[in-house]
C-alpha atoms as a PDB file:
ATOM      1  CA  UNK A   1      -4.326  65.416-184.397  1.00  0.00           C
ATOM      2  CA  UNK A   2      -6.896  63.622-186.316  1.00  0.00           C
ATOM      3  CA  UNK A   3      -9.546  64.308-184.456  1.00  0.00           C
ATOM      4  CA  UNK A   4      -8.838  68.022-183.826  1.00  0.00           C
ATOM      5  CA  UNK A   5      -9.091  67.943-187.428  1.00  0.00           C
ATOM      6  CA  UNK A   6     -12.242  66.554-188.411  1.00  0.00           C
ATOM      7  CA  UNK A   7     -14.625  67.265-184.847  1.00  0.00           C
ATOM      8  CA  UNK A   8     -16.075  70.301-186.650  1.00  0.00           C
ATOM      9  CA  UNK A   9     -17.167  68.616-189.928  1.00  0.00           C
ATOM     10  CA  UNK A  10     -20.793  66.837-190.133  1.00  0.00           C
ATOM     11  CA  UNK A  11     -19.888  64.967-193.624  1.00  0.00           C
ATOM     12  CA  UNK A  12     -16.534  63.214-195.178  1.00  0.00           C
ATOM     13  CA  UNK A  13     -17.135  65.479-198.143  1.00  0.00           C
ATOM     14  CA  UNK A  14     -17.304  69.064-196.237  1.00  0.00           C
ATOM     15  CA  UNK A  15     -13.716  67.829-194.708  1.00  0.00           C
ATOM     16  CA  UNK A  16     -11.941  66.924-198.202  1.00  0.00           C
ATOM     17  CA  UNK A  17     -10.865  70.192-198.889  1.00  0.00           C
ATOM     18  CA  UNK A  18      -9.493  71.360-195.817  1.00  0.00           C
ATOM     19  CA  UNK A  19      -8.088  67.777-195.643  1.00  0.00           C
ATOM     20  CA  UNK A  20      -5.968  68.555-198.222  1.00  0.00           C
ATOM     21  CA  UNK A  21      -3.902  71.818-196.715  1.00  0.00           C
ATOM     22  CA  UNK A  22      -3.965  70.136-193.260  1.00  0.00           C
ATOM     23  CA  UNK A  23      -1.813  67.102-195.476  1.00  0.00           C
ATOM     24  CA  UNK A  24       0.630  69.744-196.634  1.00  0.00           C
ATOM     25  CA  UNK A  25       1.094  71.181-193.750  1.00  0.00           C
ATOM     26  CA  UNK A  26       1.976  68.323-191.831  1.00  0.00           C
ATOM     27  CA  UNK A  27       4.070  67.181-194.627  1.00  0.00           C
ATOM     28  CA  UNK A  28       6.732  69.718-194.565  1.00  0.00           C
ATOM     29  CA  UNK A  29       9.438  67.785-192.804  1.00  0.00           C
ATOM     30  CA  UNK A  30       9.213  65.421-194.837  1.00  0.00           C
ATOM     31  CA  UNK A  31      11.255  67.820-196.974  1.00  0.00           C
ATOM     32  CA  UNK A  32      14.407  67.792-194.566  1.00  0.00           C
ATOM     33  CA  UNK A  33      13.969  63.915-193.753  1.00  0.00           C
ATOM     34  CA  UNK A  34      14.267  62.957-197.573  1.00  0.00           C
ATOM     35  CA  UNK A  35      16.995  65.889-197.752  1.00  0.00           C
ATOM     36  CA  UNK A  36      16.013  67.803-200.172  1.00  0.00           C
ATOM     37  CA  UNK A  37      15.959  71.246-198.065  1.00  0.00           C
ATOM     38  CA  UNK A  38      17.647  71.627-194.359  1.00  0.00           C
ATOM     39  CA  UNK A  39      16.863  74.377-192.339  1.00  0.00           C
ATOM     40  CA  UNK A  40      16.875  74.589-188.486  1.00  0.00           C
ATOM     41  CA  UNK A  41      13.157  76.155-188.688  1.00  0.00           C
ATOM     42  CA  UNK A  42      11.732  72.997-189.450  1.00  0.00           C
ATOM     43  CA  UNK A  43      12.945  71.664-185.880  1.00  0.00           C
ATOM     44  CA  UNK A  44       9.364  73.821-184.610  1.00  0.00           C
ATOM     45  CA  UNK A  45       7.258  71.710-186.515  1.00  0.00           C
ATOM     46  CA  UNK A  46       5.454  68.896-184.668  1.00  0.00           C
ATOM     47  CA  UNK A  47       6.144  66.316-186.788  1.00  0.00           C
ATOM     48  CA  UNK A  48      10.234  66.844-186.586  1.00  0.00           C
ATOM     49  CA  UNK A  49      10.635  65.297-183.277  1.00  0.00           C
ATOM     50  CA  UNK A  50       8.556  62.114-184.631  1.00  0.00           C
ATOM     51  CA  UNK A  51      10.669  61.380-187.556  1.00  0.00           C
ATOM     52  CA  UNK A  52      13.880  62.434-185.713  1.00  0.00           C
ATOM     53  CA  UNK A  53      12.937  59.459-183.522  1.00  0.00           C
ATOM     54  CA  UNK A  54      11.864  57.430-186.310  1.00  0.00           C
ATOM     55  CA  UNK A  55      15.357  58.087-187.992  1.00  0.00           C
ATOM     56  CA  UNK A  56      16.956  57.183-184.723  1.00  0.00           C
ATOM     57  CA  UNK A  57      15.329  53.627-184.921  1.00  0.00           C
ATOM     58  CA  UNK A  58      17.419  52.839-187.943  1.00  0.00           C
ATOM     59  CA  UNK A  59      20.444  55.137-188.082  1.00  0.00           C
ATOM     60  CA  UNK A  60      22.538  56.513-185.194  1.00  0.00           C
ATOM     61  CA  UNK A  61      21.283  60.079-184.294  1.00  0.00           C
ATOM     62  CA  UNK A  62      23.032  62.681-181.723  1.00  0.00           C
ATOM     63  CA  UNK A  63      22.201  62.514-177.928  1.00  0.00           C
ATOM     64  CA  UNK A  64      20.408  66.107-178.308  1.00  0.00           C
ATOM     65  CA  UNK A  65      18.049  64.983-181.113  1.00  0.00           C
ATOM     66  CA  UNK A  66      17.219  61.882-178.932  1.00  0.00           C
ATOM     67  CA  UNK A  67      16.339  64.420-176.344  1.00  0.00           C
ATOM     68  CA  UNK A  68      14.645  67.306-178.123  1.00  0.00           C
ATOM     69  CA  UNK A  69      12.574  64.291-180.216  1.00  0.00           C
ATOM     70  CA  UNK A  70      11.217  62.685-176.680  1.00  0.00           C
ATOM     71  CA  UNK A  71      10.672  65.552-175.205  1.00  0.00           C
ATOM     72  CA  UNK A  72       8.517  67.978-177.945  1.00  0.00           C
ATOM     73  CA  UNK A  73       6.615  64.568-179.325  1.00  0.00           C
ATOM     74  CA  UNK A  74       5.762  64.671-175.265  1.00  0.00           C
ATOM     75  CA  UNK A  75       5.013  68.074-175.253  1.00  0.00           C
ATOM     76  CA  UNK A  76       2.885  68.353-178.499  1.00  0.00           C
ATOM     77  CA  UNK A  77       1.025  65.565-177.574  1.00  0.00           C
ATOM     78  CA  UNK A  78      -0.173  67.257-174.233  1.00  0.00           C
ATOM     79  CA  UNK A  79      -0.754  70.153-176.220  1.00  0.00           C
ATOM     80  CA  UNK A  80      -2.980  68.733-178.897  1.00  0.00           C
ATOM     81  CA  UNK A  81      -5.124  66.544-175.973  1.00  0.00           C
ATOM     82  CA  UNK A  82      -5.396  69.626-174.314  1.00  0.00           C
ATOM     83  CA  UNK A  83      -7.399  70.989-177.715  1.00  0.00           C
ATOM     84  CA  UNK A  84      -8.841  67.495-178.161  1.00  0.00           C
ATOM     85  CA  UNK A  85     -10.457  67.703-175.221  1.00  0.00           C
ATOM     86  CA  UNK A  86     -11.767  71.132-175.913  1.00  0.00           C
ATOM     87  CA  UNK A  87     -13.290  70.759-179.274  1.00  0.00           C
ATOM     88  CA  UNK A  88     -14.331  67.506-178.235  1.00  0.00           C
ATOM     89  CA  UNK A  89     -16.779  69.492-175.760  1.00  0.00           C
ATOM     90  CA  UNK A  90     -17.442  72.368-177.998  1.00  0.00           C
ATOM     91  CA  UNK A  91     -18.534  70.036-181.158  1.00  0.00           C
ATOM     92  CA  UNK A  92     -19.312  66.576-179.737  1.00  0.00           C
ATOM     93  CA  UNK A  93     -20.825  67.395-176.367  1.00  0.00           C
ATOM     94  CA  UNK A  94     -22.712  70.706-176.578  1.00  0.00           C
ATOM     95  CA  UNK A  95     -23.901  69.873-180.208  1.00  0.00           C
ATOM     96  CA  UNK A  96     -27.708  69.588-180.169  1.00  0.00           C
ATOM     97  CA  UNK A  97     -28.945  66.463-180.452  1.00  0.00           C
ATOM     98  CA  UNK A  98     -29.725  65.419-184.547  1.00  0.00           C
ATOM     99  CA  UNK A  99     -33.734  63.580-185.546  1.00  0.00           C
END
């Protein structure tokens, strides 16, 4: 996701600021992991299935969380390569070249 993120910026300092909502937003889960808010909406977020999993590598977690973890981590990450590879070639490769 990282480089989805910061393809489109020239400088560090034109990407803190957007840094800082792209942060939050990927942060939200944290929320339910530290249980301080549960709600089954948070099981669309991306980064659900990764701490699932991570929670599974210390704590015993239900066969169905096993499976929905694997299987959206798999499918976000083809997702997100998919737009990698995209605004790889939009802002990396058909960027004129700089003097």
């Amino acid at each position: 996701f990282g480089f989805i993120a910061v393809a489109r910026y020239d400088s560090i300092n034109s990407f803190l600021m957007p840094s800082i909502l792209i942060t939050l937003t990927l942060s939200v889960p944290l929320v339910d992991y530290l249980g301080f808010w549960r709600s089954p909406l948070l099981y669309l977020h991306p980064v659900q299935a990764m701490l699932l999993l991570l929670k599974g590598a210390f704590a015993p977690i239900a066969v169905w969380q096993m499976v929905y973890g694997v299987l959206y981590a798999a499918l976000w990450i083809g997702l997100l390569f998919r737009i990698s590879e995209r605004i790889f070639y939009r802002f990396i490769v058909l960027q004129p070249a700089q003097t």
